[in-house]
C-alpha atoms as a PDB file:
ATOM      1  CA  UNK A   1     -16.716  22.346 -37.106  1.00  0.00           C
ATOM      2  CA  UNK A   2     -15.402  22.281 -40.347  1.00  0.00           C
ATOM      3  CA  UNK A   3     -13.460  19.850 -42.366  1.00  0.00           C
ATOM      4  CA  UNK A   4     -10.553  21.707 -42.302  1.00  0.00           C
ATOM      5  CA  UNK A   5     -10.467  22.335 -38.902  1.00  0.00           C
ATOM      6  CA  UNK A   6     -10.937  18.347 -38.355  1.00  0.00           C
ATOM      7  CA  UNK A   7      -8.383  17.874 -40.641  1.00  0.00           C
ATOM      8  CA  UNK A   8      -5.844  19.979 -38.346  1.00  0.00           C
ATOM      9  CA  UNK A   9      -6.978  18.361 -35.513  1.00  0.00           C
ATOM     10  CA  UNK A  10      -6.357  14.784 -36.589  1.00  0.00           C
ATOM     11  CA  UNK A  11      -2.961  15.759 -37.582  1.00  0.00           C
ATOM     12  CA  UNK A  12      -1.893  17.642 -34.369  1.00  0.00           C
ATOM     13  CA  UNK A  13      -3.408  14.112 -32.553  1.00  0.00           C
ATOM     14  CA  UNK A  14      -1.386  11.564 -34.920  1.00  0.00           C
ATOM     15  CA  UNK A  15       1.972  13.756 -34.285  1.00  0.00           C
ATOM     16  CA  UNK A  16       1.412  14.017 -30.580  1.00  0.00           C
ATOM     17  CA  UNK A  17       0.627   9.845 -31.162  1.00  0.00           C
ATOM     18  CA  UNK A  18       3.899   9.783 -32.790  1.00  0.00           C
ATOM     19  CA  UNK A  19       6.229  11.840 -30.581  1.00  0.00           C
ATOM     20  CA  UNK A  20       4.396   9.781 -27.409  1.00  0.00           C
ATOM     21  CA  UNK A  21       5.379   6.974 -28.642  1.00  0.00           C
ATOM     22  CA  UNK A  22       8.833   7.373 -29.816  1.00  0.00           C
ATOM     23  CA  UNK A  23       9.189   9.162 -26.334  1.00  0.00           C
ATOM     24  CA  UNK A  24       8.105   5.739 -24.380  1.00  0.00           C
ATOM     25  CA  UNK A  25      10.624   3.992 -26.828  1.00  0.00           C
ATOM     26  CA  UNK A  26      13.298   5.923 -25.882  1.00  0.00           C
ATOM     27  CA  UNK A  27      12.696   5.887 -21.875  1.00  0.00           C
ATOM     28  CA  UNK A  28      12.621   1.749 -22.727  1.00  0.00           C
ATOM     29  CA  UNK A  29      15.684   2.030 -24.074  1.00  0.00           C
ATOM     30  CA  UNK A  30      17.669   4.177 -21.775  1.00  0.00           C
ATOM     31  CA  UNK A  31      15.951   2.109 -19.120  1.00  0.00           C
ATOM     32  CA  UNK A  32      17.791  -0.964 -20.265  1.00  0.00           C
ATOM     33  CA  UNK A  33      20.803  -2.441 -19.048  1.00  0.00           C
ATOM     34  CA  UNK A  34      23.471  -3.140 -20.654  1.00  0.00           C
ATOM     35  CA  UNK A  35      25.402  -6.409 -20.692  1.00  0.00           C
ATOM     36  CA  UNK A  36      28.843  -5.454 -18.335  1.00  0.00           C
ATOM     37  CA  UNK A  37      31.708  -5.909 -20.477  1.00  0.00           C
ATOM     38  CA  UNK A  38      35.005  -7.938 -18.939  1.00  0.00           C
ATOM     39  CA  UNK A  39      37.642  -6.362 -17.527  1.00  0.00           C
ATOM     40  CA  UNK A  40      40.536  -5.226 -19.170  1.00  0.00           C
ATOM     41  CA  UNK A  41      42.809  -8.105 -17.662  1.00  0.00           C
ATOM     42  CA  UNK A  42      40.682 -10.905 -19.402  1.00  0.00           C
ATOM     43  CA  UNK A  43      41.761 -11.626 -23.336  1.00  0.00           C
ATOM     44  CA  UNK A  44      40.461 -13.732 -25.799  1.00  0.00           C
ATOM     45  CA  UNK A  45      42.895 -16.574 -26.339  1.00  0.00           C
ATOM     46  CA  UNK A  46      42.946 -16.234 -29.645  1.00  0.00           C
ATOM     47  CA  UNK A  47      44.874 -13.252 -29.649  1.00  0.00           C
ATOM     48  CA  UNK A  48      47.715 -14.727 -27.336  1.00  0.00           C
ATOM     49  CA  UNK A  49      47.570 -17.538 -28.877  1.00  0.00           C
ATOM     50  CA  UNK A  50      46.002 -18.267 -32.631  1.00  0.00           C
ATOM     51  CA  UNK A  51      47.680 -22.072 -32.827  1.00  0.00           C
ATOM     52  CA  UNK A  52      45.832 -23.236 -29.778  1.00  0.00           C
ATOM     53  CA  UNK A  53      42.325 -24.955 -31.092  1.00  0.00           C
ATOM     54  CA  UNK A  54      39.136 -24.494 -29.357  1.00  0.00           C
ATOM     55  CA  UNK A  55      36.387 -26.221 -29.273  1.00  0.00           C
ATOM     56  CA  UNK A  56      33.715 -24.418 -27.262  1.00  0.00           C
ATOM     57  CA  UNK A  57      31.545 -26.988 -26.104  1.00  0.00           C
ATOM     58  CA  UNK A  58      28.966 -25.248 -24.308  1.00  0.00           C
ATOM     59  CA  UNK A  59      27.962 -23.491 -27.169  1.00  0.00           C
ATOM     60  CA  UNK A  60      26.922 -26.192 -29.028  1.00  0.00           C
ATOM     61  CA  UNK A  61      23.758 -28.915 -27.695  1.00  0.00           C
ATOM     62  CA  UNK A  62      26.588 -31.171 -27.622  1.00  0.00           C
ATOM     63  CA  UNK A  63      27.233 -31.393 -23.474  1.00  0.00           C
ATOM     64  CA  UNK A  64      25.585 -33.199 -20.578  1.00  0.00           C
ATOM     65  CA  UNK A  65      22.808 -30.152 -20.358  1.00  0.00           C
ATOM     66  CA  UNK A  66      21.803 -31.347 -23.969  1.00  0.00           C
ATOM     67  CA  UNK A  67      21.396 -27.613 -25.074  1.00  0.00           C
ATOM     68  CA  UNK A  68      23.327 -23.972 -25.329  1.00  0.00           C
ATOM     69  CA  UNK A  69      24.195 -23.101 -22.074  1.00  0.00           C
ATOM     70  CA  UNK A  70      22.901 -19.784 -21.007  1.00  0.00           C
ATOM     71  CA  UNK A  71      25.779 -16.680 -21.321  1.00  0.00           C
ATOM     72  CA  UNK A  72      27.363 -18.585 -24.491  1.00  0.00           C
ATOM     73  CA  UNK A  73      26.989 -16.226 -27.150  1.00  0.00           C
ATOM     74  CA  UNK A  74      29.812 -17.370 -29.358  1.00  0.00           C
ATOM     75  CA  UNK A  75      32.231 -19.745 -29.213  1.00  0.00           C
ATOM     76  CA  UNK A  76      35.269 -18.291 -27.796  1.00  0.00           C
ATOM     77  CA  UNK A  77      37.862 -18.686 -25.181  1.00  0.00           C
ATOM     78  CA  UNK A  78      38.369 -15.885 -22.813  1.00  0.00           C
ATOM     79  CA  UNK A  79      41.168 -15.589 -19.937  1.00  0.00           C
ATOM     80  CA  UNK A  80      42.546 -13.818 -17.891  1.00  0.00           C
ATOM     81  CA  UNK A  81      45.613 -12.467 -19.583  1.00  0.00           C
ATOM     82  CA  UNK A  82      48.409 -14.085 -17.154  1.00  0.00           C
ATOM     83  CA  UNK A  83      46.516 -17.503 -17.668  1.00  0.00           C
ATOM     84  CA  UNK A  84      46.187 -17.108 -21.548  1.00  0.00           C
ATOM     85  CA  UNK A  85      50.194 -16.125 -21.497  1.00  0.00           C
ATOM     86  CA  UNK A  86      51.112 -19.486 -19.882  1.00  0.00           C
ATOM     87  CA  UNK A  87      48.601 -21.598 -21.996  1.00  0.00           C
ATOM     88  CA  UNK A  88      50.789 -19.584 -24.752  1.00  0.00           C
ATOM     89  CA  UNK A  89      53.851 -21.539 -23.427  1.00  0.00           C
ATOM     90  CA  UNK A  90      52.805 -24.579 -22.270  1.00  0.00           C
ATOM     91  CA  UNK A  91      51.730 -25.523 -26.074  1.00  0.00           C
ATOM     92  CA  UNK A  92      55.363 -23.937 -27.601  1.00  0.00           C
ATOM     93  CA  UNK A  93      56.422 -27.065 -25.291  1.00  0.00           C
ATOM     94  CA  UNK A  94      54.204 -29.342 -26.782  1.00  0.00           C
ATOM     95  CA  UNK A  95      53.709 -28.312 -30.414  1.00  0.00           C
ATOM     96  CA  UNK A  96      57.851 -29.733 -30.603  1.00  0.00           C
ATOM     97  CA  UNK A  97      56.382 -32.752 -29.146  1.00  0.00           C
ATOM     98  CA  UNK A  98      53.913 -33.291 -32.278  1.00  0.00           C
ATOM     99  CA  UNK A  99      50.710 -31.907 -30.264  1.00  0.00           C
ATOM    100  CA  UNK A 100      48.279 -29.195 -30.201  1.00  0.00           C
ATOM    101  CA  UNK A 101      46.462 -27.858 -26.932  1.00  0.00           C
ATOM    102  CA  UNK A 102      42.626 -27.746 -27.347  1.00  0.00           C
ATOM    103  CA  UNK A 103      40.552 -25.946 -24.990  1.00  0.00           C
ATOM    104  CA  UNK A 104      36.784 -27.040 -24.443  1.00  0.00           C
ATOM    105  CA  UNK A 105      35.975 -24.406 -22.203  1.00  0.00           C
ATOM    106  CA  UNK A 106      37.407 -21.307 -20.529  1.00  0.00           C
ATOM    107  CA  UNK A 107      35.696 -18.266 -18.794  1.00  0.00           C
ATOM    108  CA  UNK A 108      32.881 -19.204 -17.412  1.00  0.00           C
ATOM    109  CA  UNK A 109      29.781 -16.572 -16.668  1.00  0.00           C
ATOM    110  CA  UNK A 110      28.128 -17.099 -13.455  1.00  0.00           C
ATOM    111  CA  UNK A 111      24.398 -17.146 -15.390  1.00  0.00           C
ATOM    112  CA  UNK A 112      25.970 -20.573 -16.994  1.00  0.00           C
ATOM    113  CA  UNK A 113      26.488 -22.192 -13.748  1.00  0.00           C
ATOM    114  CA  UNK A 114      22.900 -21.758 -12.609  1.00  0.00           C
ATOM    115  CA  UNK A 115      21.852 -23.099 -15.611  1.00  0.00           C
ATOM    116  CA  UNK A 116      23.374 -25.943 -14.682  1.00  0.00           C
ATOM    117  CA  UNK A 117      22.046 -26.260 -11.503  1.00  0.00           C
ATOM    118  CA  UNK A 118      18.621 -25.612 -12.487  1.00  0.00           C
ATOM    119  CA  UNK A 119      19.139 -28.471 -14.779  1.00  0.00           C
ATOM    120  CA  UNK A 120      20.427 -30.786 -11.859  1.00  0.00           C
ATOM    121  CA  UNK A 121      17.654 -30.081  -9.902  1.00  0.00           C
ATOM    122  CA  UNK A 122      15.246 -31.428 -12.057  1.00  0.00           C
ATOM    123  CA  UNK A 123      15.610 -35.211 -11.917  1.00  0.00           C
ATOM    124  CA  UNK A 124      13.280 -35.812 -15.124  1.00  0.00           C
ATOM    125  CA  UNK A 125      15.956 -34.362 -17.365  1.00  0.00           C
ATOM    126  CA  UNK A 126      17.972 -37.042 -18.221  1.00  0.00           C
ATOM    127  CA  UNK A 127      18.616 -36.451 -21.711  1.00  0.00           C
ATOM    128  CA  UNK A 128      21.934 -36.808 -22.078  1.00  0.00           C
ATOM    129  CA  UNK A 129      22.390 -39.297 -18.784  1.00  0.00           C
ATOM    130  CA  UNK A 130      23.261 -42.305 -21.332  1.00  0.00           C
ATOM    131  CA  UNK A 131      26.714 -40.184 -22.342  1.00  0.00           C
ATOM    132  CA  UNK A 132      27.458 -38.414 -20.003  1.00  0.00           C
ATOM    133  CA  UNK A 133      26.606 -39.943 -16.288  1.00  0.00           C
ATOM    134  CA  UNK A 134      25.548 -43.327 -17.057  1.00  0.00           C
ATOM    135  CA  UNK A 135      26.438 -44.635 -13.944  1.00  0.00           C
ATOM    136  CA  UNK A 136      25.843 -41.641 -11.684  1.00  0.00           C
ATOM    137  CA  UNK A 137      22.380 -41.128  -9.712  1.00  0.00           C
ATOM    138  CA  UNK A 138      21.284 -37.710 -11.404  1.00  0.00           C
ATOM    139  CA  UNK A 139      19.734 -37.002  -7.415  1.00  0.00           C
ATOM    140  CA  UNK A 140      23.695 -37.123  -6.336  1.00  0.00           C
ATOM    141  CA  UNK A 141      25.287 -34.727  -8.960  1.00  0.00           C
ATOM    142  CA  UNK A 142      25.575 -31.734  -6.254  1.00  0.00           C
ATOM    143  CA  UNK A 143      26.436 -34.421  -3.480  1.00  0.00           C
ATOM    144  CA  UNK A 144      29.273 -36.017  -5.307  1.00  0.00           C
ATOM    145  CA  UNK A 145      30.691 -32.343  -6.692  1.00  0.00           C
ATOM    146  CA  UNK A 146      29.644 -32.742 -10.388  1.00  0.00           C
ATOM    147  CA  UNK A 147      27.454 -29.744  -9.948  1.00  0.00           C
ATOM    148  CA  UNK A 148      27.933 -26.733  -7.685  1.00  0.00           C
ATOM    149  CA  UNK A 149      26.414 -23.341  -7.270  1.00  0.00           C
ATOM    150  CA  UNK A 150      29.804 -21.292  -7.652  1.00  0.00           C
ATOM    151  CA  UNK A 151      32.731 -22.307 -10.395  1.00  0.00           C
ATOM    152  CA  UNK A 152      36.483 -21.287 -10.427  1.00  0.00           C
ATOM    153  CA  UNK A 153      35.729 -21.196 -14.011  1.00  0.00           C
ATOM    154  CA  UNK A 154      34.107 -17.554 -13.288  1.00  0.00           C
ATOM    155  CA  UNK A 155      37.141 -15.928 -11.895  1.00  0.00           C
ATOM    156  CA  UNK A 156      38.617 -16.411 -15.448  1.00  0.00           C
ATOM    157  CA  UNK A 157      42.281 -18.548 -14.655  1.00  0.00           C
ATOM    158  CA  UNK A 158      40.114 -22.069 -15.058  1.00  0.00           C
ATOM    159  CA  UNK A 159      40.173 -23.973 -17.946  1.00  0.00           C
ATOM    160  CA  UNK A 160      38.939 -27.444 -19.450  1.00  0.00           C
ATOM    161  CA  UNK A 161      41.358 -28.848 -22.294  1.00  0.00           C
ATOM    162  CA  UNK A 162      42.759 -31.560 -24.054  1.00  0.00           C
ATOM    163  CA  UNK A 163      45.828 -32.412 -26.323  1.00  0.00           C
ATOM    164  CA  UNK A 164      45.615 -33.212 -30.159  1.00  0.00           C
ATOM    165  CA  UNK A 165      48.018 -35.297 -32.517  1.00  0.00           C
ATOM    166  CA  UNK A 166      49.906 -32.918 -35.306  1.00  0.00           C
ATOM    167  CA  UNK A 167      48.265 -32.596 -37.824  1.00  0.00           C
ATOM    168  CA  UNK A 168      45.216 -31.859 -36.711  1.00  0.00           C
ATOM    169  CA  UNK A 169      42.411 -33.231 -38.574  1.00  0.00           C
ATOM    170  CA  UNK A 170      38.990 -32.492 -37.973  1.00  0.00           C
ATOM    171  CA  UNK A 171      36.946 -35.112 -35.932  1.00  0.00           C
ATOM    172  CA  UNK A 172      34.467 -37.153 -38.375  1.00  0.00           C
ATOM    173  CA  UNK A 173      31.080 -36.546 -37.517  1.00  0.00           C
ATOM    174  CA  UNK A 174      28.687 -39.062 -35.047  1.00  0.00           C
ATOM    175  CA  UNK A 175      27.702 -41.510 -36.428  1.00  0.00           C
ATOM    176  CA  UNK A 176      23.729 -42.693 -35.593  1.00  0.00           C
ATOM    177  CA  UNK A 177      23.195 -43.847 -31.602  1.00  0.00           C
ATOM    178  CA  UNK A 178      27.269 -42.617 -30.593  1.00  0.00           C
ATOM    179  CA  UNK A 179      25.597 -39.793 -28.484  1.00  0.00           C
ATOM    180  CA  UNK A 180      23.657 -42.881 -26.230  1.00  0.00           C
ATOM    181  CA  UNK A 181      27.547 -44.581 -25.667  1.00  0.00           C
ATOM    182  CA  UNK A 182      28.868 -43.740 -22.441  1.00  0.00           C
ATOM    183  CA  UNK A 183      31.755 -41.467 -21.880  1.00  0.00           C
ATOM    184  CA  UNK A 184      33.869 -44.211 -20.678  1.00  0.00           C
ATOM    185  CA  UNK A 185      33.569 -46.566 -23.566  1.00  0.00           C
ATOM    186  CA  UNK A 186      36.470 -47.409 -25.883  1.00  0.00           C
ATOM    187  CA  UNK A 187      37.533 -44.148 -27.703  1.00  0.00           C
ATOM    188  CA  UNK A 188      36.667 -45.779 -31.223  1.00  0.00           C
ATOM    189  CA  UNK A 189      32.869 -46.229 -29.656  1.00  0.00           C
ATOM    190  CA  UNK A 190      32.346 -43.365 -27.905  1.00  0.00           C
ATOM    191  CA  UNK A 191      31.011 -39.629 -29.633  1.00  0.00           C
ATOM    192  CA  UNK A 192      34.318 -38.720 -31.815  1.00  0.00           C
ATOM    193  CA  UNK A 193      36.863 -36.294 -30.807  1.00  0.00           C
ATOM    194  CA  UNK A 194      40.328 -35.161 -32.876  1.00  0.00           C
ATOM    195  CA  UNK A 195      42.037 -35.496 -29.377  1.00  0.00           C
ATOM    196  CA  UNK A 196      44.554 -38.232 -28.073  1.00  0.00           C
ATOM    197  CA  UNK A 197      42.564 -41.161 -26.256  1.00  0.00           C
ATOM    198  CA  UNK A 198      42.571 -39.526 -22.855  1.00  0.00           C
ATOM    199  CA  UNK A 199      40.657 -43.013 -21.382  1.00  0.00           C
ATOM    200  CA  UNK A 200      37.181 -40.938 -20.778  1.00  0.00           C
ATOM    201  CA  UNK A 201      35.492 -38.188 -23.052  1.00  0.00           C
ATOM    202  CA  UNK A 202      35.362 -34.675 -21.590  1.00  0.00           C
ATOM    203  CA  UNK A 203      32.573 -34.098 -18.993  1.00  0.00           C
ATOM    204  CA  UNK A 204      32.300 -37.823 -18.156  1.00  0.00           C
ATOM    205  CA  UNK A 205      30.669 -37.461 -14.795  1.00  0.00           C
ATOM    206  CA  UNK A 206      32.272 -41.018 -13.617  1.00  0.00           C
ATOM    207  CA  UNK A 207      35.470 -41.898 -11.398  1.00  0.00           C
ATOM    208  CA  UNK A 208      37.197 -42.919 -14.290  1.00  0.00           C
ATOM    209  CA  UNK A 209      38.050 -39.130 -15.535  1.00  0.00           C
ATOM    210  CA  UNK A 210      40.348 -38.622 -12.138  1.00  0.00           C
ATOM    211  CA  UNK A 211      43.587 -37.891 -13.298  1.00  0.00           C
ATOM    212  CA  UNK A 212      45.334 -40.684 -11.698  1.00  0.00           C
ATOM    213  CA  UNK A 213      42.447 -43.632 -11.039  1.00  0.00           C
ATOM    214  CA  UNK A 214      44.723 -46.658 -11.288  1.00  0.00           C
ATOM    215  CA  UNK A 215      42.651 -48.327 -13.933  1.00  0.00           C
ATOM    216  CA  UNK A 216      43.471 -45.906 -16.297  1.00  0.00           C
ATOM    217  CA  UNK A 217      46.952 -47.568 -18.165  1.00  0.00           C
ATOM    218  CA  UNK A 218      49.243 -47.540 -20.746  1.00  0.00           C
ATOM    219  CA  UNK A 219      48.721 -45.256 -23.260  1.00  0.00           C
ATOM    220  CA  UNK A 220      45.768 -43.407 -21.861  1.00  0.00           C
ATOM    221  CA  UNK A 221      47.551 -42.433 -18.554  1.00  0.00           C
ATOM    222  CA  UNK A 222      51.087 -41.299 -20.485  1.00  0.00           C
ATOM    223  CA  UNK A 223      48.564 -38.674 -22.458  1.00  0.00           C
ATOM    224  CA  UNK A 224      47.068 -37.287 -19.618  1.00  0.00           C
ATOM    225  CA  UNK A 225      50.863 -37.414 -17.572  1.00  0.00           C
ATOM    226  CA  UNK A 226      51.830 -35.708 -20.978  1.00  0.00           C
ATOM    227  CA  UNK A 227      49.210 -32.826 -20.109  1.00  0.00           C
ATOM    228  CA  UNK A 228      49.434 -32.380 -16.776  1.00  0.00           C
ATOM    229  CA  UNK A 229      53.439 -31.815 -16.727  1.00  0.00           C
ATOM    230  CA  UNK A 230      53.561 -29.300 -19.463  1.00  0.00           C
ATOM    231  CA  UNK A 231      50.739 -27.037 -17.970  1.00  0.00           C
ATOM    232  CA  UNK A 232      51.907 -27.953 -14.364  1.00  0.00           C
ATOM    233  CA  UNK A 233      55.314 -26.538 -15.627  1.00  0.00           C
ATOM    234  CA  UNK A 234      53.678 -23.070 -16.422  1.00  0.00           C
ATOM    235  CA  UNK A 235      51.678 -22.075 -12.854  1.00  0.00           C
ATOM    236  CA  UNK A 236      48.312 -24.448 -14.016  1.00  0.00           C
ATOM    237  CA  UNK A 237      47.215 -26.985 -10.968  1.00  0.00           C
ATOM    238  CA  UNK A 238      45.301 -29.925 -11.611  1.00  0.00           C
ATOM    239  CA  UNK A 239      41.819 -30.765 -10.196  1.00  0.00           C
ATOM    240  CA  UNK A 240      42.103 -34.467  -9.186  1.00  0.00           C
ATOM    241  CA  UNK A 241      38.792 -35.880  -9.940  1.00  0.00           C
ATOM    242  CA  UNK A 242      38.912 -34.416 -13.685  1.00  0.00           C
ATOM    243  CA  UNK A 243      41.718 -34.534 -15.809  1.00  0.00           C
ATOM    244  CA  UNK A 244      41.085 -32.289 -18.386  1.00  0.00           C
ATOM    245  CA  UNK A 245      40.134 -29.239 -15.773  1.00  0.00           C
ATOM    246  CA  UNK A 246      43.126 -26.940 -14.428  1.00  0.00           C
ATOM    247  CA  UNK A 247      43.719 -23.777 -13.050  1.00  0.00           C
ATOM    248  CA  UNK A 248      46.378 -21.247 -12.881  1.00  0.00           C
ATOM    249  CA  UNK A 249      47.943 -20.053  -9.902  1.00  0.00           C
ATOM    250  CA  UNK A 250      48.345 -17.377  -8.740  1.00  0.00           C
ATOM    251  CA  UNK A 251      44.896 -16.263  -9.354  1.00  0.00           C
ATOM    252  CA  UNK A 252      44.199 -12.324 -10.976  1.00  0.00           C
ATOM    253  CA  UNK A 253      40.880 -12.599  -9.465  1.00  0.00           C
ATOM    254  CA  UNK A 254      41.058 -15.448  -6.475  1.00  0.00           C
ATOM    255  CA  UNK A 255      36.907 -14.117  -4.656  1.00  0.00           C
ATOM    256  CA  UNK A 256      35.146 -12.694  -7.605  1.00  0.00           C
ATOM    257  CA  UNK A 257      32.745 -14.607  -9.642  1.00  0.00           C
ATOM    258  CA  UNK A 258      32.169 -13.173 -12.852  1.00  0.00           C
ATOM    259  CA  UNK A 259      29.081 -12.657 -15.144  1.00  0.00           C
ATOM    260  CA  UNK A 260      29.592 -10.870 -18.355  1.00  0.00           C
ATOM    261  CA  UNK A 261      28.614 -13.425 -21.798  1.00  0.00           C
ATOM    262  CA  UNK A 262      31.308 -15.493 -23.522  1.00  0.00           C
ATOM    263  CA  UNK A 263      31.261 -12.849 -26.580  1.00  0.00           C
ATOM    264  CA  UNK A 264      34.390 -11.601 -28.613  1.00  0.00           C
ATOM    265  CA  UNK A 265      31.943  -7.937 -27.487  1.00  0.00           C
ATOM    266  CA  UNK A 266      32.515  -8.396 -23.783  1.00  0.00           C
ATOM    267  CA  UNK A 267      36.638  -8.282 -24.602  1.00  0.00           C
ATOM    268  CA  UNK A 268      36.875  -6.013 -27.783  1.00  0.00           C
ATOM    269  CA  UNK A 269      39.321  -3.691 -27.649  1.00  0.00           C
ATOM    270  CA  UNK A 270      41.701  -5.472 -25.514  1.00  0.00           C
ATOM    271  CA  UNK A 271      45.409  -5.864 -25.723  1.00  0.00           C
ATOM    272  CA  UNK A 272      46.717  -9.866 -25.707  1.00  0.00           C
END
């Protein structure tokens, strides 16, 4: 054989290499699925509403998981658009007022639930038990309805929030050991928030976050009376045992359970 006729041959078998290759790349790639993209009813807040403030905490490490929570790509607040309308006019009756709503979290994909309840299932995480259950059994999370394998969060009309004094000023950063203070410590103590003193952080797993626990007084309880009547006035019910958590009613999607990321992606293109 001569070199020439090698030569050919190597080349014909590095180009067949090539176009093999790039062939099995390809069938990978069509092969893939891709992420499902929300329905047209849900809108990012922001475009409703631009005024409201959000404060996406489970895209941060900064929640009782101690890490992102899976499905959080960036931190935005996605509703269903006849939920993200009233949110629009509850705060136009509170910005008068001298406050600001502030949503912690909104839309919910179903992959972030499980996370959580792979995380409550294993009792030697307690990384963030100090915060945010301090004087909850971590074994009774799913027994006392902390955790639970389905969230009205996922059909997109559920939201956590808060309220915020005008004008709103940035929250000053933790200071060393504030993350070990439990939820339910004085508001000067506890990890620092911009928000009114609502009597508990948000996400304190402890009876003292239901709305109306008669220990919580004075100026506490008026702030969380304060949110409750201007988003009960717009359609939003209250869950009792939290009292930053509400949903409105009538739901768009009352049985479906949704599971497309918390991405401004998944709701591009959509009209507020």
């Amino acid at each position: 054989m001569t070199m020439s006729t090698m030569a050919r041959i190597a080349v014909t078998v590095g180009v067949t290499t090539v176009f093999a290759a790039a062939s099995t790349l390809g069938a990978g790639a069509a092969a893939a699925t891709p992420e499902p993209r929300a329905p047209r009813e849900f809108v990012p807040l922001g475009s409703v509403d631009p005024t409201i403030l959000q404060e996406m905490r489970y895209v941060s490490a900064h929640n009782f998981v101690g890490e992102r929570i899976d499905g959080y790509r960036q931190p935005v607040c996605i509703l269903t658009r006849p939920a993200a309308q009233a949110l629009h006019r509850a705060q136009r009756r509170l910005l008068p007022q001298g406050y600001t709503l502030k949503v912690y979290d909104c839309y919910r994909p179903q992959r972030a639930v499980d996370h959580f309840v792979r995380w409550a299932e294993d009792l030697a995480d307690e990384r963030r038990k100090a915060e945010f259950y301090p004087r909850v059994d971590k074994s009774r999370l799913f027994e006392d309805g902390y955790i639970a394998e389905k969230s009205g969060h996922s059909r997109g009309s559920t939201l956590d929030l808060t309220i915020v004094p005008l004008p709103a000023v940035p929250a000053p950063p933790p200071r060393p050991g504030q993350e070990s203070v439990p939820c339910y410590a004085p508001q000067a103590e506890r990890y620092p928030d911009n928000s009114v003193d609502m009597g508990t952080g948000f996400d304190c797993f402890d009876t003292l976050s239901h709305t109306d626990d008669p220990r919580v007084q004075g100026a506490q309880r008026a702030h969380r009376q304060l949110l409750k009547t201007a988003l009960a006035a717009e359609g939003f019910v209250n869950l009792p045992e939290e009292w930053w958590h509400f949903t409105y009613k009538p739901e768009l999607f009352p049985d479906t359970y949704f599971d497309f990321p918390v991405a401004r992606r998944s709701v591009a293109g959509h009209r507020p």
